[in-house]
Protein backbone atom coordinates (compact mmCIF):
# COMPACT_ATOMS: atom_id res chain seq x y z
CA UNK A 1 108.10 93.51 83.11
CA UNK A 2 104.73 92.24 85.53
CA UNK A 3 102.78 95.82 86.23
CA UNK A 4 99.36 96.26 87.55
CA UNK A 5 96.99 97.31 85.02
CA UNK A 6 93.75 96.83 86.40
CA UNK A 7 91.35 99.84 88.34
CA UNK A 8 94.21 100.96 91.39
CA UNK A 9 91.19 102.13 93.68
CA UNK A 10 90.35 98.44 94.32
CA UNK A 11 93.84 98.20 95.88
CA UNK A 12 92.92 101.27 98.21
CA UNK A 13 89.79 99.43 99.11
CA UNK A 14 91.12 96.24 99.63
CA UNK A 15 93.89 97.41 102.41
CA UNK A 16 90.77 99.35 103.93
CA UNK A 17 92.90 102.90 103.52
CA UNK A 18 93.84 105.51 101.12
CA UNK A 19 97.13 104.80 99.53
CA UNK A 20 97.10 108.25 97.13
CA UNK A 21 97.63 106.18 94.00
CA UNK A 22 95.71 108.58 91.56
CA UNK A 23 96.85 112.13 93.05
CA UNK A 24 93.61 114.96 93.31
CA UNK A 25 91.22 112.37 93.14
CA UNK A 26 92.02 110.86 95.85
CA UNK A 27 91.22 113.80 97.80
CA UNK A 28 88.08 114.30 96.07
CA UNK A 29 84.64 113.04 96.41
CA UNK A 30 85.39 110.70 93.83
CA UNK A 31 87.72 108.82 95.26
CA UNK A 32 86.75 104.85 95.34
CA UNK A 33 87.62 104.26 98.91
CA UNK A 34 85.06 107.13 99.68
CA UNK A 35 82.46 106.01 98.02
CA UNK A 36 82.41 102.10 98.75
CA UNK A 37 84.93 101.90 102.23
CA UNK A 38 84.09 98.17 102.17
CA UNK A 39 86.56 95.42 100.11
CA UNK A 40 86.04 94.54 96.15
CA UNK A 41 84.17 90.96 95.64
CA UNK A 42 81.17 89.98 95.84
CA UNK A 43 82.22 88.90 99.46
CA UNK A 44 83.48 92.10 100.47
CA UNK A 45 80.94 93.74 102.71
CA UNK A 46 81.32 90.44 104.89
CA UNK A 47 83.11 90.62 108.11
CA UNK A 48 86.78 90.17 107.34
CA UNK A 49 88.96 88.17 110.14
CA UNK A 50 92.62 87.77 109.63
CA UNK A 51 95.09 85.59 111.44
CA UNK A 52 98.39 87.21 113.14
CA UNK A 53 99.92 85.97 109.47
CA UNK A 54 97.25 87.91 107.60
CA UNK A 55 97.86 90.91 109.69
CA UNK A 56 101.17 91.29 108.87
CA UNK A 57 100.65 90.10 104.77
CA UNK A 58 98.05 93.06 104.67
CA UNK A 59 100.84 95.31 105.74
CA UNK A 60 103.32 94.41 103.33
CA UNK A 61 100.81 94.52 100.91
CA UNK A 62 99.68 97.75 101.65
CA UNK A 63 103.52 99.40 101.90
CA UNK A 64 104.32 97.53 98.47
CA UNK A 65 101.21 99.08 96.76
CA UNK A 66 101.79 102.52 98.32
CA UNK A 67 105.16 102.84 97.32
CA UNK A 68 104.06 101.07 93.34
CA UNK A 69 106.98 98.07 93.97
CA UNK A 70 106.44 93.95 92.89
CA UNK A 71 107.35 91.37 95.32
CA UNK A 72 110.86 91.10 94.28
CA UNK A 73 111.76 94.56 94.77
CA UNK A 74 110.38 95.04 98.14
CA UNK A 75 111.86 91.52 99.00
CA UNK A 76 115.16 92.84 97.70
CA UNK A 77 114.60 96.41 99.71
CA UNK A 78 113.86 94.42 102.85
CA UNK A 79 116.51 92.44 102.80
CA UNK A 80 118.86 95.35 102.07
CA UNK A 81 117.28 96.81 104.99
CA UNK A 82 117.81 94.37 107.36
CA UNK A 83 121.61 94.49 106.77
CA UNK A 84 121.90 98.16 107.53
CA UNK A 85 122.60 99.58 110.93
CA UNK A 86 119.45 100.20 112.98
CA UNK A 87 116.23 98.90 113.19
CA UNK A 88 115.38 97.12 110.23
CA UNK A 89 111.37 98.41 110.15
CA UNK A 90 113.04 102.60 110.43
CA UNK A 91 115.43 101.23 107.62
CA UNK A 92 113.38 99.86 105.01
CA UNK A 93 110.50 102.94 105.34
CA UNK A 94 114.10 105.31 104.84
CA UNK A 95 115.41 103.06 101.69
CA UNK A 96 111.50 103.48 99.80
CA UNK A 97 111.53 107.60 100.62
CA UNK A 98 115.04 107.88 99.02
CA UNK A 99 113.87 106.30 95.79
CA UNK A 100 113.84 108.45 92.76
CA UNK A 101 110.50 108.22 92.01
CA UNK A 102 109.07 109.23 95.90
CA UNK A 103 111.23 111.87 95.55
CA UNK A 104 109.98 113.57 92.72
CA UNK A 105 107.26 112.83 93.85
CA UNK A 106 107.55 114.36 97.40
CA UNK A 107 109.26 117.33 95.82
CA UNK A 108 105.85 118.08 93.94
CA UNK A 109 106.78 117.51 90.29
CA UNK A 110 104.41 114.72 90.24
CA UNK A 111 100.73 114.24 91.69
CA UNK A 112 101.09 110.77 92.57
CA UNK A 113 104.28 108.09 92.81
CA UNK A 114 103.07 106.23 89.50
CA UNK A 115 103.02 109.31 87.74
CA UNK A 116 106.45 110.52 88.99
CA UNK A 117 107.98 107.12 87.95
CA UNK A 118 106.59 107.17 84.45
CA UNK A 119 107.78 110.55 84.03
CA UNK A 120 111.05 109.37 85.68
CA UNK A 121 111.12 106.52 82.82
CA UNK A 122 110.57 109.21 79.93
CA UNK A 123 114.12 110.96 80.63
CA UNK A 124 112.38 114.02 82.41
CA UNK A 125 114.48 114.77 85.16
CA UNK A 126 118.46 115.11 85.81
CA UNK A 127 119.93 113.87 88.79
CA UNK A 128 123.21 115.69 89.79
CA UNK A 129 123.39 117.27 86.21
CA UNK A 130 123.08 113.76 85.36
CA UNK A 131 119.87 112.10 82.55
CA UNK A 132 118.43 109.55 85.17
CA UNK A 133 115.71 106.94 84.09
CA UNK A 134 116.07 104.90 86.82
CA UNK A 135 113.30 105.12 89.53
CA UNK A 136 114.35 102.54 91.63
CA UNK A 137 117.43 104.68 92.67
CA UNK A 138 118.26 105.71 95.68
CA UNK A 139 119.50 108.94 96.29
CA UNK A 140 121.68 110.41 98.86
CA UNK A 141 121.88 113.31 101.55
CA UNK A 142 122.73 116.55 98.92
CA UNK A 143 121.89 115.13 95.44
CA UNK A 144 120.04 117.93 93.09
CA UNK A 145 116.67 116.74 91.12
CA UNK A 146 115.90 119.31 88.41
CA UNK A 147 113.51 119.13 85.81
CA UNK A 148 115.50 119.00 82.01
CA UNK A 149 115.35 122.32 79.91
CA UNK A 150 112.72 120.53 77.28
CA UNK A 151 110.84 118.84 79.40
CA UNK A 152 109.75 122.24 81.81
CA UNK A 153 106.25 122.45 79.39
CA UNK A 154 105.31 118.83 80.10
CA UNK A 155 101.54 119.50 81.13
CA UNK A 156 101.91 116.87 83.96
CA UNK A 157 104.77 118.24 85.48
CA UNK A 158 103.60 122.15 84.77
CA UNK A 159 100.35 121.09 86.44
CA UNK A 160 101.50 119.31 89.08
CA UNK A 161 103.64 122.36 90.49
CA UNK A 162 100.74 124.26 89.99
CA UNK A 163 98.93 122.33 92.71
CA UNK A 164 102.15 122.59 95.02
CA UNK A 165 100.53 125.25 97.05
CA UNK A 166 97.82 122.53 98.69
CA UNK A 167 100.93 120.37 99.39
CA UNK A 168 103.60 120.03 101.94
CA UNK A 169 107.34 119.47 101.23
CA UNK A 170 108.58 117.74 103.68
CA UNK A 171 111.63 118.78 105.72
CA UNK A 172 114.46 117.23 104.66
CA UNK A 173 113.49 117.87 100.81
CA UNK A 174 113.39 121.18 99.43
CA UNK A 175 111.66 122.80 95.96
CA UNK A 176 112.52 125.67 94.14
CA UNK A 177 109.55 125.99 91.92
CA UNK A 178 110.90 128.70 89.70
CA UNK A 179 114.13 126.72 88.63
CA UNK A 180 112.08 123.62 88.25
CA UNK A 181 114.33 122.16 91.07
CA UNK A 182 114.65 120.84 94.26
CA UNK A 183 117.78 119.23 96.74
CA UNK A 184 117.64 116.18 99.09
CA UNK A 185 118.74 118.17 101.84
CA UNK A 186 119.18 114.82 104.12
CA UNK A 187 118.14 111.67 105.50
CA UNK A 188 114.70 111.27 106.41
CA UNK A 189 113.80 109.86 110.00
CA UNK A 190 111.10 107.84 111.00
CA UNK A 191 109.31 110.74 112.15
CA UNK A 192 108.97 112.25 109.01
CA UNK A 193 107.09 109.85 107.80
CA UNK A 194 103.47 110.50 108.99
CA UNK A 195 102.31 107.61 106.48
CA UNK A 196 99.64 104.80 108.78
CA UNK A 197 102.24 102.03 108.39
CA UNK A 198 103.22 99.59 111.23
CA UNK A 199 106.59 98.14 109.68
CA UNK A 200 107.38 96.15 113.04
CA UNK A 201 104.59 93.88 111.14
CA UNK A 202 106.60 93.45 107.82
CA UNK A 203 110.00 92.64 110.14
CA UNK A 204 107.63 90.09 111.37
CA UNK A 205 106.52 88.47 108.62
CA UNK A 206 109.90 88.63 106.99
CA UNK A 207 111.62 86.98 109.92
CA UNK A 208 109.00 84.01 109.62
């Protein structure tokens, strides 16, 4: 399967904005975009000018490297957006929140969402009593995400609770930090999402 192995604070430079791909450090001085807030390549610190296309491709890019999906899957996501009731852009930021992964994630068992879907991949967590590997799953209104009885000493996971206190849960999630569990206590709306994405420019480019 096609991954991304190369440095991920390039891809925060190159969208010009944090997208929180390597957890603390990206709140710390360290982080890449903080240091050099211009793009990678040796053109980078040139004046960048996009047409209305690249506008909207910078966008999708951004979204797709935010939420760690390849072009397929967020193709797929869209178009499985765009089929549901409501406005497609509201839809498809709803579908990539339910995943597995951005839940853990959100709940706090993880510090960023590549870390929550690795540890997704390992067997970690139980979905509904349930072993789930899947990360790509979408969960609904009332389903239970606990951490499994072996897997409670995991350093990452340990640690990343630990750091809970300098995080926000958001509202329609909630974490019960001494069971090592949380609940999807319903849909989230548009405005929970305080994330700087325009997805009217992804419906755009999509409807091209």
């Amino acid at each position: 399967m096609a991954r991304y192995t190369h440095a991920v604070c390039r891809l925060c430079r190159r969208e010009g904005t944090k997208l929180f791909l390597k957890g603390d450090r990206c709140f710390s001085p360290k982080c890449g975009i903080e240091r050099r807030s211009y793009p990678p390549g040796q053109h980078g610190q040139g004046r960048a000018r996009f047409s209305d296309y690249g506008v909207q491709l910078r966008e999708k890019q951004k979204v797709k490297r935010m939420y760690g999906l390849l072009e397929r899957q967020f193709a797929g996501t869209m178009h499985r957006a765009t089929r549901m009731k409501g406005r497609a852009g509201d839809n498809l930021l709803i579908l990539l929140e339910c995943r597995l992964d951005n839940v853990v994630f959100r709940m706090g068992f993880a510090t960023s969402r590549a870390e929550a879907r690795q540890l997704v991949r390992h067997g970690h967590f139980l979905v509904n009593g349930r072993k789930m590997v899947t990360p790509s799953a979408i969960l609904k209104p009332g389903a239970k995400v606990e951490v499994r009885e072996r897997s409670r000493k995991v350093a990452r996971i340990a640690g990343a609770l630990d750091a809970l206190e300098g995080r926000s849960v958001p509202q329609w999630l909630e974490t019960e930090k001494d069971s090592f569990a949380g609940t999807m206590k319903g849909m989230p709306t548009r405005e929970d999402i305080t994330l700087p994405i325009q997805e009217q420019l992804i419906v755009e480019l999509y409807s091209r």
